[in-house]
C-alpha atoms as a PDB file:
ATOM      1  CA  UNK A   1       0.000   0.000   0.000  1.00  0.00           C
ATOM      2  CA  UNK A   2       1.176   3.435  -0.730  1.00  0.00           C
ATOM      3  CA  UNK A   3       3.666   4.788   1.784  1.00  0.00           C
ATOM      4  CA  UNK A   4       3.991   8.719   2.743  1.00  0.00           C
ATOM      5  CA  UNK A   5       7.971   9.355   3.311  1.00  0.00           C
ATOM      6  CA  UNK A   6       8.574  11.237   5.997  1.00  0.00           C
ATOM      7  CA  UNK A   7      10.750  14.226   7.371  1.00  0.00           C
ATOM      8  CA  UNK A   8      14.132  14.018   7.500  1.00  0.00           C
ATOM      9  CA  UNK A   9      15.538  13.310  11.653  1.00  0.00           C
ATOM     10  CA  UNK A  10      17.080  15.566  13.508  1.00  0.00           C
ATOM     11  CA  UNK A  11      21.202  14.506  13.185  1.00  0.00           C
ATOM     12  CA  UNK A  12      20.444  12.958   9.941  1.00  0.00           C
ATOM     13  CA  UNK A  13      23.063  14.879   8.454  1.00  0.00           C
ATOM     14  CA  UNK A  14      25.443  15.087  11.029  1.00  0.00           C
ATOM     15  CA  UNK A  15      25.446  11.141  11.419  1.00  0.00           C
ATOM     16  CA  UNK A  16      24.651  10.021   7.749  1.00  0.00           C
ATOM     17  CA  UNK A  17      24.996  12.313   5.055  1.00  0.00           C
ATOM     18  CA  UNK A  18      27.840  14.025   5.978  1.00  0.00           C
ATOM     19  CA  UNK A  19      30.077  11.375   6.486  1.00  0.00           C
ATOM     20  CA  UNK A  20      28.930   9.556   3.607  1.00  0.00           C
ATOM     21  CA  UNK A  21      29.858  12.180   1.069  1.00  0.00           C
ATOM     22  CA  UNK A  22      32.938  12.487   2.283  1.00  0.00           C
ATOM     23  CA  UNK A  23      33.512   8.625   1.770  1.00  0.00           C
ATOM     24  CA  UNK A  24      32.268   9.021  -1.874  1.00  0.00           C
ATOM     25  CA  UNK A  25      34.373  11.896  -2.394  1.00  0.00           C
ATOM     26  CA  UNK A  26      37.105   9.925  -1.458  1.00  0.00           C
ATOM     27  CA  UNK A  27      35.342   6.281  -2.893  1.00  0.00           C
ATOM     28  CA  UNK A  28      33.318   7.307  -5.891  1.00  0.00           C
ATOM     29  CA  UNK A  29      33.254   3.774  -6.782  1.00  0.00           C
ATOM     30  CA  UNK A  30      32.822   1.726  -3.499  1.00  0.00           C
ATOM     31  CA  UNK A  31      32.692  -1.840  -3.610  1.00  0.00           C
ATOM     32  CA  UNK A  32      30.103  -3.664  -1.219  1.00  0.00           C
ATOM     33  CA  UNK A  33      32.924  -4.589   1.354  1.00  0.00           C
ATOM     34  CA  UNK A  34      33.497  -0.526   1.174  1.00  0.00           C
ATOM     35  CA  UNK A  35      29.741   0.369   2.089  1.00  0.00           C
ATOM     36  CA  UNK A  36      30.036  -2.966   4.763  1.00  0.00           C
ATOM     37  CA  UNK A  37      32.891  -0.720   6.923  1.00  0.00           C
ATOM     38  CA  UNK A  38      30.981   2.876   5.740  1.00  0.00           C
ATOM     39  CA  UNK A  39      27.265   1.820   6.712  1.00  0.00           C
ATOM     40  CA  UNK A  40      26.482   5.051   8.543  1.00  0.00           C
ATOM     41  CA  UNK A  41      22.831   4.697   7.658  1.00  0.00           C
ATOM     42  CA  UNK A  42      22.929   1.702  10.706  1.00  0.00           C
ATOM     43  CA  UNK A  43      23.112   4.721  13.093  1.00  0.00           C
ATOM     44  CA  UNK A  44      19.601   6.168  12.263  1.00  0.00           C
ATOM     45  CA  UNK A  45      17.637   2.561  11.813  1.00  0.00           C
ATOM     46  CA  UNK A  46      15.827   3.628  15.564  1.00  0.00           C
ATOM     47  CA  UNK A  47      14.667   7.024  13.592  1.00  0.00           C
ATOM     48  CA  UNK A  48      13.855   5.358  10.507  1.00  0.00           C
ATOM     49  CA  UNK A  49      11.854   2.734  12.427  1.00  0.00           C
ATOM     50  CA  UNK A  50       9.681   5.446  14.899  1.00  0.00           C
ATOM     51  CA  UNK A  51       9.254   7.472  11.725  1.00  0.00           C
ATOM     52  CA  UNK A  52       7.314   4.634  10.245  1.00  0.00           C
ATOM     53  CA  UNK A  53       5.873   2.973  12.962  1.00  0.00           C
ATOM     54  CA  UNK A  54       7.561   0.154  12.753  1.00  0.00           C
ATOM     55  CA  UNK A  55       5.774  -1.367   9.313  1.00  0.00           C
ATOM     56  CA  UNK A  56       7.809  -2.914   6.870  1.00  0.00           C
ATOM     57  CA  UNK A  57       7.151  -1.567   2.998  1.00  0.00           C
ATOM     58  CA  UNK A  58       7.159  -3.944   1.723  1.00  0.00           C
ATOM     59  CA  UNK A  59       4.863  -6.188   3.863  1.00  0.00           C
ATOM     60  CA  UNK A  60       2.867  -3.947   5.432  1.00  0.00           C
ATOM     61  CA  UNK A  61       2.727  -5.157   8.461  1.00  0.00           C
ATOM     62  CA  UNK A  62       4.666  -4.089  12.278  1.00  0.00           C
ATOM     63  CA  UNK A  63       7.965  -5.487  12.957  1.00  0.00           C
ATOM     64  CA  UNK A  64       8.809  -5.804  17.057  1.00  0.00           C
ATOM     65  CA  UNK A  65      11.349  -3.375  17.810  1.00  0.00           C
ATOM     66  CA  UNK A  66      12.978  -5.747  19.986  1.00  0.00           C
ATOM     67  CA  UNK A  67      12.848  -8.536  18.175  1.00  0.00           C
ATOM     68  CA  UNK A  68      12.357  -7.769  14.747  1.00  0.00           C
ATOM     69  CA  UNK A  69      14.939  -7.688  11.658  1.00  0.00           C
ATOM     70  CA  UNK A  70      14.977  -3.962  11.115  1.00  0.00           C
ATOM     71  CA  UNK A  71      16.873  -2.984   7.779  1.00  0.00           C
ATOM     72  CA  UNK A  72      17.474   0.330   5.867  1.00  0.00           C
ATOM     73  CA  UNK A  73      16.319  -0.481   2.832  1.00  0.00           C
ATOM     74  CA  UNK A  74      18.046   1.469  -0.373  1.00  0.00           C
ATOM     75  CA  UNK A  75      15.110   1.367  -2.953  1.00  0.00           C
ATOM     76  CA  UNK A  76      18.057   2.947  -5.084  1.00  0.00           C
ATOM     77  CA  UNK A  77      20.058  -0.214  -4.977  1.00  0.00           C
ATOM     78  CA  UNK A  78      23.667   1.379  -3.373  1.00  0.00           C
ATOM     79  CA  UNK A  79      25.594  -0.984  -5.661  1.00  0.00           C
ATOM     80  CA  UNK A  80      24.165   0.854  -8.595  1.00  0.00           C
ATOM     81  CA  UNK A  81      23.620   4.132  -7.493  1.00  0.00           C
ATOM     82  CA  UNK A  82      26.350   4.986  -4.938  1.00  0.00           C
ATOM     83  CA  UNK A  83      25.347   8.306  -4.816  1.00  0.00           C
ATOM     84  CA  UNK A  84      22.198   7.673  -3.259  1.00  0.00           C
ATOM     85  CA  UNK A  85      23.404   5.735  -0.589  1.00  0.00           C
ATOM     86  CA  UNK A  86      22.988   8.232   1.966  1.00  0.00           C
ATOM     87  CA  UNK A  87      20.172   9.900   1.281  1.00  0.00           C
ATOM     88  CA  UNK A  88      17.101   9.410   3.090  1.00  0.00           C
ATOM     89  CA  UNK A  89      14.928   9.990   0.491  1.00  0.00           C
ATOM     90  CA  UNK A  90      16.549   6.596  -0.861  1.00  0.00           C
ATOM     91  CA  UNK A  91      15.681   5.064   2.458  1.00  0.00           C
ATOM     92  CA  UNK A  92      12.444   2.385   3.207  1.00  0.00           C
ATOM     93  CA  UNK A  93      11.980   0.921   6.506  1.00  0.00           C
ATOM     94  CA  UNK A  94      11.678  -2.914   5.396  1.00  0.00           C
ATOM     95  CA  UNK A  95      12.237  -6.437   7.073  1.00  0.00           C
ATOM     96  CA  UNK A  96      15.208  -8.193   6.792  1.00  0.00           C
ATOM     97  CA  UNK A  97      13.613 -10.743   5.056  1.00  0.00           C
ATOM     98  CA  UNK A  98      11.950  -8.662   2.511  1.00  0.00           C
ATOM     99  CA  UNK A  99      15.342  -6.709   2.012  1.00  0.00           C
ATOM    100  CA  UNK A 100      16.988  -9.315   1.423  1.00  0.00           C
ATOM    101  CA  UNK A 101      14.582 -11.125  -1.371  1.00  0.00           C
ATOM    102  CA  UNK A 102      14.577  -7.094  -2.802  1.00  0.00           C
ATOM    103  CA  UNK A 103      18.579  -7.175  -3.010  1.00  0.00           C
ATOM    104  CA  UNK A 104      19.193  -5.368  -6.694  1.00  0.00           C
ATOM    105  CA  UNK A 105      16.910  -5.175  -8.542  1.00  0.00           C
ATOM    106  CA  UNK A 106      14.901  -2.347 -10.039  1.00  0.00           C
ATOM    107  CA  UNK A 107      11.552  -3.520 -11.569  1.00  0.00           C
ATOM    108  CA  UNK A 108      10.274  -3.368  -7.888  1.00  0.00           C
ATOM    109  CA  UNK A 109       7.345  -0.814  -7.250  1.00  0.00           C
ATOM    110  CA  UNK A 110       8.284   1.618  -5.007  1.00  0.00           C
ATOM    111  CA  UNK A 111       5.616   2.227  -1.854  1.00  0.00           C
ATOM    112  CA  UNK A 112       6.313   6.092  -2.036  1.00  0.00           C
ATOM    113  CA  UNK A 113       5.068   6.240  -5.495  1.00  0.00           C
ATOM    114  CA  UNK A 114       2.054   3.391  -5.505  1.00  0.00           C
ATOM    115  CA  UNK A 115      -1.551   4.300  -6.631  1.00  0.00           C
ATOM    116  CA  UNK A 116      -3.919   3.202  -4.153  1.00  0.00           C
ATOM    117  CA  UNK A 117      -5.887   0.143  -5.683  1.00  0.00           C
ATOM    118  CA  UNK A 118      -2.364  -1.365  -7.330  1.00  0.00           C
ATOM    119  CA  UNK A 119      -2.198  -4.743  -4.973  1.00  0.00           C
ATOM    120  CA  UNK A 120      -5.110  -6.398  -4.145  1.00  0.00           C
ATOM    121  CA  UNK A 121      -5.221  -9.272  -1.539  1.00  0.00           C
ATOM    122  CA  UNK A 122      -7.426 -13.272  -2.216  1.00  0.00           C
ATOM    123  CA  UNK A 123      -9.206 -14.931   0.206  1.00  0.00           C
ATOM    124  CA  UNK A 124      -9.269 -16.789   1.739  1.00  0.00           C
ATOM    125  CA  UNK A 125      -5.946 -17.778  -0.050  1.00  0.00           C
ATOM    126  CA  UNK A 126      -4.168 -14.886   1.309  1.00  0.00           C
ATOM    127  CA  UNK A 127      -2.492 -13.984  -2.026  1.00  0.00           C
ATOM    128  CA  UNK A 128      -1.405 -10.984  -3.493  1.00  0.00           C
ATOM    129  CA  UNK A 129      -2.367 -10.235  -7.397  1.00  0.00           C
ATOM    130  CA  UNK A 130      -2.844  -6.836  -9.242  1.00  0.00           C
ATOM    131  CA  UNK A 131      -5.739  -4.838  -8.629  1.00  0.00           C
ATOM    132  CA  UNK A 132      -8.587  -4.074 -11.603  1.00  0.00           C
ATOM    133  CA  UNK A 133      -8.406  -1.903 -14.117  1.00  0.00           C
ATOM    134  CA  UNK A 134      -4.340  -1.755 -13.974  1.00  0.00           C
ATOM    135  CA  UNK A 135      -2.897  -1.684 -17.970  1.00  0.00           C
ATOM    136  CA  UNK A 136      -0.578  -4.426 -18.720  1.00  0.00           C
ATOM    137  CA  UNK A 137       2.339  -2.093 -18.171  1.00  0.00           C
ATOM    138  CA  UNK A 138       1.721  -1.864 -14.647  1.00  0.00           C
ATOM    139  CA  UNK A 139       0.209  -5.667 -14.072  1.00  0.00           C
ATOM    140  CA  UNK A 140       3.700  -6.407 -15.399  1.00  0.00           C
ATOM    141  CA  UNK A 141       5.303  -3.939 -12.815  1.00  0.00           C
ATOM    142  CA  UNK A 142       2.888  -5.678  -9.815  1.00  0.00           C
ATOM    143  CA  UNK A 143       3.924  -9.328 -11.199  1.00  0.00           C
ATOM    144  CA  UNK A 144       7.712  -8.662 -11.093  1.00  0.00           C
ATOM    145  CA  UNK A 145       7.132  -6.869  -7.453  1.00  0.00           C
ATOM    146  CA  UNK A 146       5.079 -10.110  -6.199  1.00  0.00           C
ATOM    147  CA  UNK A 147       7.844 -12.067  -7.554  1.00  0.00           C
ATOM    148  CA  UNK A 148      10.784 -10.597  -6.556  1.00  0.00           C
ATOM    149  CA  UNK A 149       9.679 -10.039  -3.004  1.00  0.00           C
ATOM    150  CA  UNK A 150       8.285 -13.246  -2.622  1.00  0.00           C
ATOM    151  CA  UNK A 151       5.198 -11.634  -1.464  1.00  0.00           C
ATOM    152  CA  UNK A 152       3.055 -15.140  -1.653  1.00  0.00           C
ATOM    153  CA  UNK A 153       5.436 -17.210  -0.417  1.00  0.00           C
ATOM    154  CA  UNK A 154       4.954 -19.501   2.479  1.00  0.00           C
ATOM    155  CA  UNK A 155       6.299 -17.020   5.227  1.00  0.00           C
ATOM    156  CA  UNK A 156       4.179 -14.299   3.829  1.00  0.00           C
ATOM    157  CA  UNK A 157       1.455 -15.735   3.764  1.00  0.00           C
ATOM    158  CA  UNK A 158       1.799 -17.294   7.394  1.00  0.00           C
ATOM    159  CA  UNK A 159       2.770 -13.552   8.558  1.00  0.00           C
ATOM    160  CA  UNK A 160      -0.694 -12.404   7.020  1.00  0.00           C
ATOM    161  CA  UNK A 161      -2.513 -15.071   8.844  1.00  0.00           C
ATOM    162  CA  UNK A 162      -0.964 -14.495  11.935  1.00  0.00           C
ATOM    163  CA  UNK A 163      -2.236 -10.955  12.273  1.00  0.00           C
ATOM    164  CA  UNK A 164      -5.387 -12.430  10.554  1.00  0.00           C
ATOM    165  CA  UNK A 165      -6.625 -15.048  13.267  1.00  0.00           C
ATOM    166  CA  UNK A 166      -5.714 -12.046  15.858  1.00  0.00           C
ATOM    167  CA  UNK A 167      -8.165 -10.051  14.670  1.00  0.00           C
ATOM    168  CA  UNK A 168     -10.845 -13.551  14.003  1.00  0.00           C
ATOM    169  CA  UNK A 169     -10.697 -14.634  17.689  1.00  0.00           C
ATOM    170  CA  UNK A 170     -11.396 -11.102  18.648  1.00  0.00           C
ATOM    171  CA  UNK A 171      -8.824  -8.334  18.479  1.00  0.00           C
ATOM    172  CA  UNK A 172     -10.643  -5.454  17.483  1.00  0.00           C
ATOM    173  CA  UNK A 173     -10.197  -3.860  13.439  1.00  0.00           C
ATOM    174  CA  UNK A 174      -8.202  -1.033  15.016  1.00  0.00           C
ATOM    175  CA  UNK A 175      -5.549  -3.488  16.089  1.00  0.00           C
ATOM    176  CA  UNK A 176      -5.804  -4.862  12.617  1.00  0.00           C
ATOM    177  CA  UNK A 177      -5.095  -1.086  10.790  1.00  0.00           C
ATOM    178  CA  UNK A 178      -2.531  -0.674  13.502  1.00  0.00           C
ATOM    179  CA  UNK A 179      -0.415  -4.015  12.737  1.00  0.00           C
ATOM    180  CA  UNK A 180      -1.262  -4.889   9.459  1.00  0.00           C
ATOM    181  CA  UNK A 181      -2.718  -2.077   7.710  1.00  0.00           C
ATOM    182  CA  UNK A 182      -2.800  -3.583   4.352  1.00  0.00           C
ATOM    183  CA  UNK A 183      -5.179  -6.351   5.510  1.00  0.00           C
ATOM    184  CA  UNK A 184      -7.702  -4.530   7.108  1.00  0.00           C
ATOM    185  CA  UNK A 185      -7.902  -2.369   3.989  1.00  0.00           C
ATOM    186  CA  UNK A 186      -8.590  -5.306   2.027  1.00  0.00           C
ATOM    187  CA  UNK A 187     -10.794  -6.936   4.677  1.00  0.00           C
ATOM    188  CA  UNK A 188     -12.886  -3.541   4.565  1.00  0.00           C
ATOM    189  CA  UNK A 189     -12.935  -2.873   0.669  1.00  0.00           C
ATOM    190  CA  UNK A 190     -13.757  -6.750   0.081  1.00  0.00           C
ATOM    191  CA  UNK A 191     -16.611  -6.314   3.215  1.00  0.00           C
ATOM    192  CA  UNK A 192     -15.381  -9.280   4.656  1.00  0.00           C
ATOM    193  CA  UNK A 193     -14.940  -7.511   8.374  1.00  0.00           C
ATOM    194  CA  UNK A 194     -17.612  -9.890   9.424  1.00  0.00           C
ATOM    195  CA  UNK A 195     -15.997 -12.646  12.028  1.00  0.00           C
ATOM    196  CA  UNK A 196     -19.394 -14.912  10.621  1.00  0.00           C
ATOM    197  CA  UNK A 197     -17.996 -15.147   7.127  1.00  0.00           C
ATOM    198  CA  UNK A 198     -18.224 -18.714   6.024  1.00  0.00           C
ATOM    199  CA  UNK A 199     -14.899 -18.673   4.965  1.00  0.00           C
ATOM    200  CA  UNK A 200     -13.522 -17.901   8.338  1.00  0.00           C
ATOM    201  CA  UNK A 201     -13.951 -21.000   9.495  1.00  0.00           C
ATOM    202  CA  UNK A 202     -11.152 -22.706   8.402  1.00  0.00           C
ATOM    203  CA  UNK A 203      -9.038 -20.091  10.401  1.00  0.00           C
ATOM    204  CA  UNK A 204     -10.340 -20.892  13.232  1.00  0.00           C
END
């Protein structure tokens, strides 16, 4: 679901930026081992996590903050487009998981610049596929995101129904919006909010 970036910390500069362009100035051409001993981002992964409330992009739902795999995510990939690396306008707060399946490459949708309506979610599969009236430019665009991501694989789809039999056996929709906002969009948009929904029952 669409993501609104958000302002800049406080010290961003001071603990990012600033020493990062002085390493490219120096390393215009870093290698990865380069960026492994220059990962200033690392110091503002708190920030970048409280800015966003602690939901991953990419799966749109809360990671624990003391538990969780928090990443800085470079939709830019840093490999290609060193200059970006320390920029937080470059910067998602995803999963380590999800980071990890996005690694380099580019035909990923980015959640700053998604239409509302792009993803839609199956159920009671749990699935991800492209929303209606998408052209086949941007069904393309949704298929290579699902793929890449491996937004319907097995652990995705558990993490969906783990936040999804919370809210059957009575958490209340708020919870839902709170933890896994792109579910209770869908739930709400599909009118399946109803905990007597004959296809709950296999949930439960």
């Amino acid at each position: 679901m669409p993501v609104q970036e958000q302002p800049v910390p406080d010290l961003f500069f001071e603990k990012v930026q600033a020493p990062g362009e002085i390493f490219l100035a120096q390393n215009p051409l870093p290698s990865g081992k380069d960026f492994s001993k220059h990962a200033y981002w690392r110091a503002i992964i708190p920030d970048l996590y409280d800015a966003y409330r602690g939901i991953c992009a990419y799966s749109c739902h809360w990671t624990p903050y003391d538990t969780g795999w928090k990443t800085v995510e470079h939709f830019k990939p840093k490999s290609k487009y060193p200059q970006d690396a320390y920029r937080w306008d470059n910067y998602r707060f995803v999963c380590g998981i999800l980071n990890g399946c996005k690694g380099n490459h580019e035909d990923v949708l980015d959640p700053f610049t998604l239409k509302e309506g792009t993803f839609e979610m199956d159920f009671p599969s749990l699935q991800l596929r492209p929303g209606e009236s998408l052209s086949a430019a941007e069904i393309k665009r949704v298929k290579s995101t699902i793929k890449w991501l491996k937004l319907n694989s097995d652990t995705c789809i558990r993490g969906r129904k783990h936040w999804l039999l919370a809210y059957l056996k009575g958490y209340p929709v708020e919870y839902l919006e709170e933890n896994a906002p792109f579910l209770a969009l869908e739930l709400k948009r599909q009118k399946l909010v109803s905990r007597e929904a004959e296809m709950w029952r296999e949930f439960i």
